[in-house]
Protein backbone atom coordinates (compact mmCIF):
# COMPACT_ATOMS: atom_id res chain seq x y z
CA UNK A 1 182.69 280.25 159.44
CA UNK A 2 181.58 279.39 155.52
CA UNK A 3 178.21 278.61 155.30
CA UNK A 4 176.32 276.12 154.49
CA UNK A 5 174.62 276.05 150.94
CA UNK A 6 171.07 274.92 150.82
CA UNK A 7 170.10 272.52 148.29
CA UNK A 8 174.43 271.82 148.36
CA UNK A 9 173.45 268.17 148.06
CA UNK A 10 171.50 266.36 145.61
CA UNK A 11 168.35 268.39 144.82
CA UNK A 12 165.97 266.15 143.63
CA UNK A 13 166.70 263.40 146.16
CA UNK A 14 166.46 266.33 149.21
CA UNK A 15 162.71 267.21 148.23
CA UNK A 16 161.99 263.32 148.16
CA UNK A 17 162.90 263.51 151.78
CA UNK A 18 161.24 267.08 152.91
CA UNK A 19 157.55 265.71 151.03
CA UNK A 20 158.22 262.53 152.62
CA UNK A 21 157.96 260.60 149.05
CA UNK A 22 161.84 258.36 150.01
CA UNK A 23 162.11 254.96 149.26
CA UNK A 24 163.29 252.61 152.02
CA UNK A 25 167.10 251.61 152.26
CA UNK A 26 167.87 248.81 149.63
CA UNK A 27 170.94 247.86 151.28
CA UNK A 28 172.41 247.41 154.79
CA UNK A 29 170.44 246.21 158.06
CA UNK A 30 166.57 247.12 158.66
CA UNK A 31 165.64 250.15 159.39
CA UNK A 32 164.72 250.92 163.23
CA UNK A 33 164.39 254.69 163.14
CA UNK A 34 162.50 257.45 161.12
CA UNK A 35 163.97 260.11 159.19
CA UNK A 36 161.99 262.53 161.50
CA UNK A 37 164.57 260.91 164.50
CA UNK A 38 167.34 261.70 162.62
CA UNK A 39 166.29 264.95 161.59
CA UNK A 40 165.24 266.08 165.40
CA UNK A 41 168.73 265.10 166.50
CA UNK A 42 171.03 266.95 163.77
CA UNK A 43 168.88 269.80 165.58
CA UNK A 44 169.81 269.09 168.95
CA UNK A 45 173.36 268.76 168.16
CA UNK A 46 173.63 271.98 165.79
CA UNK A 47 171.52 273.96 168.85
CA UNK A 48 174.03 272.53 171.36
CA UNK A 49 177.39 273.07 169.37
CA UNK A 50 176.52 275.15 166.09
CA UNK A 51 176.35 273.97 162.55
CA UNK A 52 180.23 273.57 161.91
CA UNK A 53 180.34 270.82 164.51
CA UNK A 54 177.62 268.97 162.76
CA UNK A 55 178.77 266.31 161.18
CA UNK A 56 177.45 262.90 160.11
CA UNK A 57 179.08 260.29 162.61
CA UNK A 58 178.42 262.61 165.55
CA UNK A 59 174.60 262.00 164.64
CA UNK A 60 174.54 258.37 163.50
CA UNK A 61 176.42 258.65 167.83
CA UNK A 62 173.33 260.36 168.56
CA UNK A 63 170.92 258.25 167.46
CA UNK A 64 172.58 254.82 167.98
CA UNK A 65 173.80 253.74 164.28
CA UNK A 66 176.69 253.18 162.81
CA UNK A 67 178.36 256.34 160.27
CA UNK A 68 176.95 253.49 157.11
CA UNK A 69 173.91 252.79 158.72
CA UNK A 70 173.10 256.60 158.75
CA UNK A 71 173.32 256.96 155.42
CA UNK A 72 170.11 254.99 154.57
CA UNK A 73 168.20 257.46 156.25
CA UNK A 74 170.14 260.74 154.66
CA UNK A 75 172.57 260.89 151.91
CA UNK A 76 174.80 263.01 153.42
CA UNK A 77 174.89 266.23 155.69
CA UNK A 78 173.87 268.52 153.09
CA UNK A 79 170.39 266.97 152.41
CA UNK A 80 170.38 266.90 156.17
CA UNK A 81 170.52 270.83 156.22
CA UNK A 82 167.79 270.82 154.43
CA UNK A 83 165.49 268.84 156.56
CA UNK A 84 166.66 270.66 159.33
CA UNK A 85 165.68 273.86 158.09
CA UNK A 86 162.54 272.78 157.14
CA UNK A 87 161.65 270.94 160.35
CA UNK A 88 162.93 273.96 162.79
CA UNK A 89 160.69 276.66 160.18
CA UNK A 90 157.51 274.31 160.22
CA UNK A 91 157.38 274.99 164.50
CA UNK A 92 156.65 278.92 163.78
CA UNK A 93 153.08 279.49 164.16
CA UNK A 94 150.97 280.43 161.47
CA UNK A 95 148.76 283.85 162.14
CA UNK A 96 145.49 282.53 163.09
CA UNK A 97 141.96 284.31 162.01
CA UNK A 98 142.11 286.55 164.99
CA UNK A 99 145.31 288.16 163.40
CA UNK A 100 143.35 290.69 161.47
CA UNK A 101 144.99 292.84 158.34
CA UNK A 102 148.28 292.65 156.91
CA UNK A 103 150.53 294.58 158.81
CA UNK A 104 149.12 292.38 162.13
CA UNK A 105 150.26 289.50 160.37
CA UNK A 106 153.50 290.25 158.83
CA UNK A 107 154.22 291.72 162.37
CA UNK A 108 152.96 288.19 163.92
CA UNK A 109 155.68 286.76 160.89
CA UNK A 110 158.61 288.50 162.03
CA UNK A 111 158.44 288.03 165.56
CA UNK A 112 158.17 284.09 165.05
CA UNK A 113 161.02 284.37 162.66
CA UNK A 114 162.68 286.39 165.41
CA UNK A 115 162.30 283.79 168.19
CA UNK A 116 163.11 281.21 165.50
CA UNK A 117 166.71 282.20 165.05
CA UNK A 118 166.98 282.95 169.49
CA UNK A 119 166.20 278.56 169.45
CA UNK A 120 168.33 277.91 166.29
CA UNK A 121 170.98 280.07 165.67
CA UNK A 122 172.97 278.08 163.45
CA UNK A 123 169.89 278.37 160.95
CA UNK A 124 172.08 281.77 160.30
CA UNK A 125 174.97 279.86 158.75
CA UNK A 126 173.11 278.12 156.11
CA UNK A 127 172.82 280.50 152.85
CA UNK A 128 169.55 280.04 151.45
CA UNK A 129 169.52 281.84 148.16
CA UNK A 130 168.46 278.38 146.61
CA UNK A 131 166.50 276.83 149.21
CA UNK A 132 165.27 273.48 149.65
CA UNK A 133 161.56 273.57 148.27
CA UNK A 134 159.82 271.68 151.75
CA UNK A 135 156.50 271.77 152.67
CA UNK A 136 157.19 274.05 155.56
CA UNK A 137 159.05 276.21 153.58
CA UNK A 138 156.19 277.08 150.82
CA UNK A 139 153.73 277.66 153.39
CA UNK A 140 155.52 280.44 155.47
CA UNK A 141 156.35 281.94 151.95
CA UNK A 142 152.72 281.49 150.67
CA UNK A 143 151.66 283.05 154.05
CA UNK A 144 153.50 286.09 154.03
CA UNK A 145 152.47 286.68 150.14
CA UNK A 146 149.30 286.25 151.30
CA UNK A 147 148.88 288.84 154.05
CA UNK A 148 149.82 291.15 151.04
CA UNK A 149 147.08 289.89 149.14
CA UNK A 150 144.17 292.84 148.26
CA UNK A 151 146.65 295.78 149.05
CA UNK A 152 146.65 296.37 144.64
CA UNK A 153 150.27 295.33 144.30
CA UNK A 154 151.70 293.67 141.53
CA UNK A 155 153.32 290.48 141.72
CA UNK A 156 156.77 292.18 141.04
CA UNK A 157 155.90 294.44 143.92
CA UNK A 158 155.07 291.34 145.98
CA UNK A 159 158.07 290.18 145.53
CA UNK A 160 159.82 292.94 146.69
CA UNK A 161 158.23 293.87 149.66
CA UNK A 162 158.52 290.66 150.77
CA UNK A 163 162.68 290.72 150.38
CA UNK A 164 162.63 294.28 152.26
CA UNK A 165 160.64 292.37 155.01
CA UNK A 166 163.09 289.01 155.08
CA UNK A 167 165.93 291.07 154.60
CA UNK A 168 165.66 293.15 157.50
CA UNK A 169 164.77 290.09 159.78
CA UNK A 170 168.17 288.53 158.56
CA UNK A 171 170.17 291.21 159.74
CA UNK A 172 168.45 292.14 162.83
CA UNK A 173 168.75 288.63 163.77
CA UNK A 174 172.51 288.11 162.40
CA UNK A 175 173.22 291.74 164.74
CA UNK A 176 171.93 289.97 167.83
CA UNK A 177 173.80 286.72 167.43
CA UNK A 178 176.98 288.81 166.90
CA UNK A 179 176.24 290.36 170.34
CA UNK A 180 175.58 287.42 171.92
CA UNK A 181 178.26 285.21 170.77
CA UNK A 182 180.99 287.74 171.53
CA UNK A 183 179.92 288.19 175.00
CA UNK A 184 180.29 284.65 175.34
CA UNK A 185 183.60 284.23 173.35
CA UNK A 186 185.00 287.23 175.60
CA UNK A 187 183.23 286.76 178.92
CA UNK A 188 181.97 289.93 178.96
CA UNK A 189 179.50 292.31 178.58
CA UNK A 190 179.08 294.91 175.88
CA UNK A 191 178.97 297.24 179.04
CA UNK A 192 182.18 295.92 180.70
CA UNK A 193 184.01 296.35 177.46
CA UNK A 194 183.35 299.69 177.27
CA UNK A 195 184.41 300.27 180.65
CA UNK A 196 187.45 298.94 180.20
CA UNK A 197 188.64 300.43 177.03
CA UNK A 198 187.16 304.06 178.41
CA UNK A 199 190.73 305.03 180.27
CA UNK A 200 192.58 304.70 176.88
CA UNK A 201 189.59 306.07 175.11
CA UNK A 202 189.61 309.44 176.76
CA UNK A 203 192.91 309.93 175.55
CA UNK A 204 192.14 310.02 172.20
CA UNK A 205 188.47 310.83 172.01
CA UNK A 206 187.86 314.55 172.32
CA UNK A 207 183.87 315.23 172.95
CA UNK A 208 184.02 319.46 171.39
CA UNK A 209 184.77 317.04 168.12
CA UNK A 210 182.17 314.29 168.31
CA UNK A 211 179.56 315.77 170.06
CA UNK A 212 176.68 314.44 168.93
CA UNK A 213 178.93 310.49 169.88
CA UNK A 214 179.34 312.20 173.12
CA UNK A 215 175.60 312.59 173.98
CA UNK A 216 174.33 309.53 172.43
CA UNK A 217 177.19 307.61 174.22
CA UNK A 218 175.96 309.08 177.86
CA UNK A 219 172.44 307.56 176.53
CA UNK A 220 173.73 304.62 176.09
CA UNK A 221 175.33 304.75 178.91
CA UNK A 222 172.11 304.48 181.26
CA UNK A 223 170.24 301.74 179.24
CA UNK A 224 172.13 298.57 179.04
CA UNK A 225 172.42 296.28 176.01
CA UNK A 226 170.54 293.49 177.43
CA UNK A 227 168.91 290.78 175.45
CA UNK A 228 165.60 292.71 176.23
CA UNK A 229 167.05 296.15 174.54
CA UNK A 230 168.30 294.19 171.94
CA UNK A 231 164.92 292.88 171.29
CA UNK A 232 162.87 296.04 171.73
CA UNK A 233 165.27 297.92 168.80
CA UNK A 234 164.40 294.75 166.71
CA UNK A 235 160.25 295.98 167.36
CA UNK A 236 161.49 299.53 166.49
CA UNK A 237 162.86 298.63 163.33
CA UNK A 238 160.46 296.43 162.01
CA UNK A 239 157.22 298.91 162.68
CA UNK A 240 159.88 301.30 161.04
CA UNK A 241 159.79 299.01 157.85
CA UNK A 242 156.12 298.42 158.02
CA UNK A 243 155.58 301.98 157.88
CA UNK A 244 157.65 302.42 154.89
CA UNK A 245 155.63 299.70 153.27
CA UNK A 246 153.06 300.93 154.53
CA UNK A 247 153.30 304.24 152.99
CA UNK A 248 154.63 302.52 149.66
CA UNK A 249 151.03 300.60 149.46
CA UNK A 250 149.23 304.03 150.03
CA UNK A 251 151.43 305.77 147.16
CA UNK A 252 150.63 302.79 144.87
CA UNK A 253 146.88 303.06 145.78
CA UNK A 254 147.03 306.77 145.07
CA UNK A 255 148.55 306.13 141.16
CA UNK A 256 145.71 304.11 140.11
């Protein structure tokens, strides 16, 4: 599917909204919900059916008001993106003062970003090169900055080490929901696929050719992609990225 553009809508009246700074409806009947109503049941609908199926009637249903009527809460779906995004984001937890140096915390990051995505997958179809400046929003970035802060980078370095970091959650996360939502397009699992396609396979596959496929294959073979082995190679890639940054840090500590 396309995705959905944050900050698609009208910018200035979308951060209104996300610092809670809108002015009330001037027109139509009297308001009898909150925004924060509205918000919480975009959510449940884009959780239940995906973001594509979103759509401003099916919430106005949702919440009781008529397709108008919704529109003096939210302008229209895109500045609704936005306030979902920001809304599902603000229920990661922060890293507490028992999380103690920076890889524990960026570590602590990721995996709430992780289980962010497993409750709200559709939070992968919005493109959020120009997000929608919430309050949420600028305090996960301000805390993952900040468990950077004292390791002697610069702030160009900051930058970047903090796009490695968000970059490799994004895929790792857009991998697993290709997984998943094949198995349940197909009705079957990664394993019964590749049992059924293994007759016509050995026809054409010769293992003196590929045999280092061969022998990682038979690995595969006895460990099952699960949801639990999908989740485990996310932990071995992201120590694998902390190490790299990791070493980066010491190298830039070293040149000074």
């Amino acid at each position: 599917m396309d995705k959905e553009f944050t900050s698609g809508g009208d910018p200035r009246r979308s951060l209104e909204l996300l610092w809670g700074r809108q002015e009330p409806g001037r027109r139509g009947p009297k308001q009898r919900l909150s925004t924060d109503e509205v918000v919480n049941a975009a959510i449940a609908l884009a959780d239940a059916d995906g973001l594509s199926a979103l759509s401003m009637r099916r919430v106005a249903e949702a919440v009781g008001v008529s397709p108008m009527s919704l529109y003096t809460y939210v302008p229209s779906k895109a500045e609704l993106a936005d306030l979902m995004f920001d809304r599902a984001l603000g229920a990661c937890a922060d890293p507490d003062d028992s999380v103690i140096g920076w890889r524990a915390k960026l570590t602590f990051i990721a995996r709430q970003r992780w289980a962010l995505v497993e409750r709200h997958a559709w939070i992968l179809d919005l493109a959020l090169h120009r997000p929608a400046l919430g309050p949420n929003l600028l305090r996960k970035v301000e805390m993952t900055l900040q468990a950077f802060d004292g390791m002697g980078l610069a702030d160009d370095d900051l930058n970047r080490v903090s796009d490695v970091l968000q970059n490799y959650i994004t895929g790792a996360q857009q991998s697993a929901r290709d997984a998943r939502d094949v198995e349940r397009e197909s009705g079957i699992t990664d394993d019964q696929w590749l049992e059924m396609i293994e007759p016509a396979l050995k026809q054409h596959f010769d293992p003196e050719s590929f045999p280092t496929l061969t022998r990682l294959r038979e690995t595969r073979r006895r460990r099952p992609r699960t949801h639990a082995e999908r989740t485990a190679s996310f932990e071995f890639g992201l120590e694998r990225v902390l190490d790299g940054l990791e070493a980066y840090i010491r190298e830039r500590h070293a040149a000074t």
